[in-house]
Protein backbone atom coordinates (compact mmCIF):
# COMPACT_ATOMS: atom_id res chain seq x y z
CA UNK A 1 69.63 -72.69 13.45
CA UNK A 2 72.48 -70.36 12.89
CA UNK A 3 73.30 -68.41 9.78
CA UNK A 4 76.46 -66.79 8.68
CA UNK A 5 77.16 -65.15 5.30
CA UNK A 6 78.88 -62.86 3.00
CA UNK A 7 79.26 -61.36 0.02
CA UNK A 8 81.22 -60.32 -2.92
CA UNK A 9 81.34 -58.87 -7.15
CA UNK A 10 83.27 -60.82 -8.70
CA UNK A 11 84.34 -59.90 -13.05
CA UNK A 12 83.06 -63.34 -14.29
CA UNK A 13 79.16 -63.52 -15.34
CA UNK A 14 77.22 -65.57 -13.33
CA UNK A 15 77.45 -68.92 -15.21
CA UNK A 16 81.37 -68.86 -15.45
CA UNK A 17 81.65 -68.01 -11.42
CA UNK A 18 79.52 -70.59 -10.49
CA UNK A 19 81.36 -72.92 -13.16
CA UNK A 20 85.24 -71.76 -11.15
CA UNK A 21 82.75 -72.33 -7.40
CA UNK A 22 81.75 -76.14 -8.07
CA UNK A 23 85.02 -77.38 -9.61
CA UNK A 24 86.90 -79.06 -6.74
CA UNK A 25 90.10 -78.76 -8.74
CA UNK A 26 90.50 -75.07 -7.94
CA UNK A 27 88.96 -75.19 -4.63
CA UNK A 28 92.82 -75.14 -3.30
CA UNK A 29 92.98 -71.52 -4.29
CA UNK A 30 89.64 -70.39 -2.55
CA UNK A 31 88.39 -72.75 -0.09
CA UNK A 32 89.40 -71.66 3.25
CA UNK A 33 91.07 -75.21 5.06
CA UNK A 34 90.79 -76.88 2.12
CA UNK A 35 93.39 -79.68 1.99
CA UNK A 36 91.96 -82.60 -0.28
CA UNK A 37 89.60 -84.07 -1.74
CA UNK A 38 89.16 -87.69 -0.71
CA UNK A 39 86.26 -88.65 -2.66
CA UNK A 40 84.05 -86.87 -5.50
CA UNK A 41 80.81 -88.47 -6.60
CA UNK A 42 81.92 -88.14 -10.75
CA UNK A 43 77.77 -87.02 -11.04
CA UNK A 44 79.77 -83.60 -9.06
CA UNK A 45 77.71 -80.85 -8.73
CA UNK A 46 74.35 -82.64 -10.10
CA UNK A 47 71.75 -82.84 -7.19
CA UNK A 48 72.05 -85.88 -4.76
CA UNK A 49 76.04 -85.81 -5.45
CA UNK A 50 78.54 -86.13 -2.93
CA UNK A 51 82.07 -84.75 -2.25
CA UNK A 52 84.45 -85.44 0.80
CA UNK A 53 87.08 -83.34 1.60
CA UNK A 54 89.65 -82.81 4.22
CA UNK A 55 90.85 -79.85 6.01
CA UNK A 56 94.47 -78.66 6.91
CA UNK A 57 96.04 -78.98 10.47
CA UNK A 58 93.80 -77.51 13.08
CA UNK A 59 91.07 -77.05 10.77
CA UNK A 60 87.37 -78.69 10.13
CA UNK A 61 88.33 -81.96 10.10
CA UNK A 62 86.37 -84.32 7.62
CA UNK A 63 83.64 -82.13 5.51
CA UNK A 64 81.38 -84.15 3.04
CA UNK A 65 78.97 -81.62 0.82
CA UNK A 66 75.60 -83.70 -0.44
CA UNK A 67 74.39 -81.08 -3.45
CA UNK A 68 70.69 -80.79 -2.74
CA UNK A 69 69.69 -78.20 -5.63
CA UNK A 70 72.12 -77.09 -8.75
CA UNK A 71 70.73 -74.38 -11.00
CA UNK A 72 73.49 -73.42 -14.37
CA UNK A 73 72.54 -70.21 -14.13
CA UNK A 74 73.71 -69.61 -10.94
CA UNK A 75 73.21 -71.07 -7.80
CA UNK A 76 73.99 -74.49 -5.54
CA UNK A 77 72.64 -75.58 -2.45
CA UNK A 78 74.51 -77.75 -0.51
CA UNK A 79 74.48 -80.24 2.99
CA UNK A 80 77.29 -79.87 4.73
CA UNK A 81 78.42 -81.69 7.42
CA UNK A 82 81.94 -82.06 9.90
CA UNK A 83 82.51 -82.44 13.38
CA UNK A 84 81.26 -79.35 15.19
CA UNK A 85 78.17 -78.77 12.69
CA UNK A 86 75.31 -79.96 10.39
CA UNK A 87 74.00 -77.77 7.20
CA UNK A 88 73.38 -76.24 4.63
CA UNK A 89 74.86 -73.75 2.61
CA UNK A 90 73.76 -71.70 -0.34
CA UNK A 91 75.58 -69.75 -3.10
CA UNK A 92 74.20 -67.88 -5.47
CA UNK A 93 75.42 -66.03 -8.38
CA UNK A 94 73.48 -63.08 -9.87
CA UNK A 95 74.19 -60.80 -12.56
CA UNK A 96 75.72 -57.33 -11.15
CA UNK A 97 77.69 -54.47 -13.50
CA UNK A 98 81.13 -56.41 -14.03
CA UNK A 99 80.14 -59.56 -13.34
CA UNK A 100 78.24 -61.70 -10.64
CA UNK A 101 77.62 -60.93 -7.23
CA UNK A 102 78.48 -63.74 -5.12
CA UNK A 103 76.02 -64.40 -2.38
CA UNK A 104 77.64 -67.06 0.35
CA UNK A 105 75.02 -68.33 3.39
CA UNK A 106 75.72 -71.42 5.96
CA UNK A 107 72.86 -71.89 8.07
CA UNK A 108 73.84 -74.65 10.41
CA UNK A 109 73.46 -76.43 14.33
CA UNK A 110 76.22 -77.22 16.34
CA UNK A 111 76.19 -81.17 16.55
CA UNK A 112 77.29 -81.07 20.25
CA UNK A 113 76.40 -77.39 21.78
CA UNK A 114 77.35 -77.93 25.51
CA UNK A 115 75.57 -76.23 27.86
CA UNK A 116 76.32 -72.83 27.13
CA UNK A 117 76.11 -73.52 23.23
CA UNK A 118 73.51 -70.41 22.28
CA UNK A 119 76.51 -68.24 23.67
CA UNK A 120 79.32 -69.67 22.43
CA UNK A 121 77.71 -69.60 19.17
CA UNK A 122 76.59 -66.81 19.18
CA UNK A 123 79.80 -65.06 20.84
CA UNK A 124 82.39 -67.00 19.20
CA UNK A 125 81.43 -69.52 16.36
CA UNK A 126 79.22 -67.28 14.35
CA UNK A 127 81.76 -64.76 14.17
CA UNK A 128 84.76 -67.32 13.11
CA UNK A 129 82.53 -68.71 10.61
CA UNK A 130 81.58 -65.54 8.41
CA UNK A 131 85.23 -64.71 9.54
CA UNK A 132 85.76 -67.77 7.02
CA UNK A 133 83.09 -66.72 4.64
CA UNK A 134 85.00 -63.39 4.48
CA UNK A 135 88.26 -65.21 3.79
CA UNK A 136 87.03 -67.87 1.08
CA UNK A 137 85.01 -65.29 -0.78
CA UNK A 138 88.30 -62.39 -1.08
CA UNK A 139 90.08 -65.37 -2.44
CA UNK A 140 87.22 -66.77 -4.88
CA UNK A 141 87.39 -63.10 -5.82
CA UNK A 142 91.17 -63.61 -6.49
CA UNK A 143 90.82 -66.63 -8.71
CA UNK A 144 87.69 -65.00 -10.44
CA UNK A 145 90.01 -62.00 -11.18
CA UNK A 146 92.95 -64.51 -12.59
CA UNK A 147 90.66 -66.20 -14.71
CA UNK A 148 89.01 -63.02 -15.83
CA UNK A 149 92.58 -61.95 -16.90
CA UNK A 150 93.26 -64.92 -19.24
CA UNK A 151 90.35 -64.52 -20.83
C-alpha cells in the first residue's frame, strides 16, 4: 500500500469545510479531473453511500467513492476506486486559528503494477498523485475562501 497526502488551513470551521468537501455540487470548483457526476446514492455522504463520477479528457477515467465512515464534525473516509488503483482516502477537518485544517490522505494499490510497479510507483505515480492532492486542496482552499467571503 501506497500513501499520498497533503494539507491545508482553510477560514471555514471544521463543520462548514467538511459540509463545502462532501457536496458533489461544488466539487467542479475543487476536485482535480472532476467532470461529472453520473450517479449519487441520494443517502450521499452517509456511510455505505455511493457516488460515481467521471473525469475530464486524459484523466482518471470512471471513479466511484463508497463512504465507509462520516463523522459531522469533521471527517470522511472513503473507497475509492478507477482504473489504475483501489482505496481509500481520508479527510479530516480539525479546528486550527482561522478555521480548519484540512488533512487529505489516499492510501491505495495499483490494480495492475507491471513488473516494475514498486518503481514506477514509487518514482512516478506517488509523486503525480500528491501532485493532485496539492492541486485539489489550493482550490478547496479557493472555494473555502469564496464562501468565507459571503458569509
Amino acid at each position: 500500500m501506497s500513501r499520498a497526502r497533503d494539507s491545508a488551513l482553510v477560514p471555514l470551521e471544521p463543520e462548514s469545510a467538511l459540509g463545502l468537501w462532501t457536496d458533489p455540487r461544488r466539487w467542479p470548483g475543487f476536485i482535480e479531473g472532476f467532470a461529472r457526476a453520473t450517479r449519487i446514492d441520494p443517502a450521499w455522504p452517509a456511510p455505505g453511500a455511493e457516488l460515481v463520477w467521471e473525469s475530464g479528457a486524459g484523466g482518471r477515467g470512471r471513479v466511484t467513492e463508497r463512504v465507509e465512515e462520516y463523522h459531522s464534525g469533521g471527517r470522511i473516509v472513503t473507497r475509492v476506486t478507477d482504473p489504475s488503483l483501489t482505496g481509500v482516502q481520508t479527510v479530516s477537518f480539525r479546528p486550527e486559528a482561522g478555521g480548519a485544517r484540512v488533512d487529505l490522505e489516499l492510501d491505495y494499490e495499483l490494480t495492475s503494477p507491471g513488473a516494475l510497479g514498486r518503481i514506477t510507483d514509487v518514482l512516478f505515480i506517488r509523486r503525480a498523485l500528491t501532485a493532485s492532492l496539492v492541486r485539489t486542496l489550493e482550490s478547496f482552499a479557493r472555494e473555502a475562501q469564496a464562501d468565507a467571503s459571503a458569509a
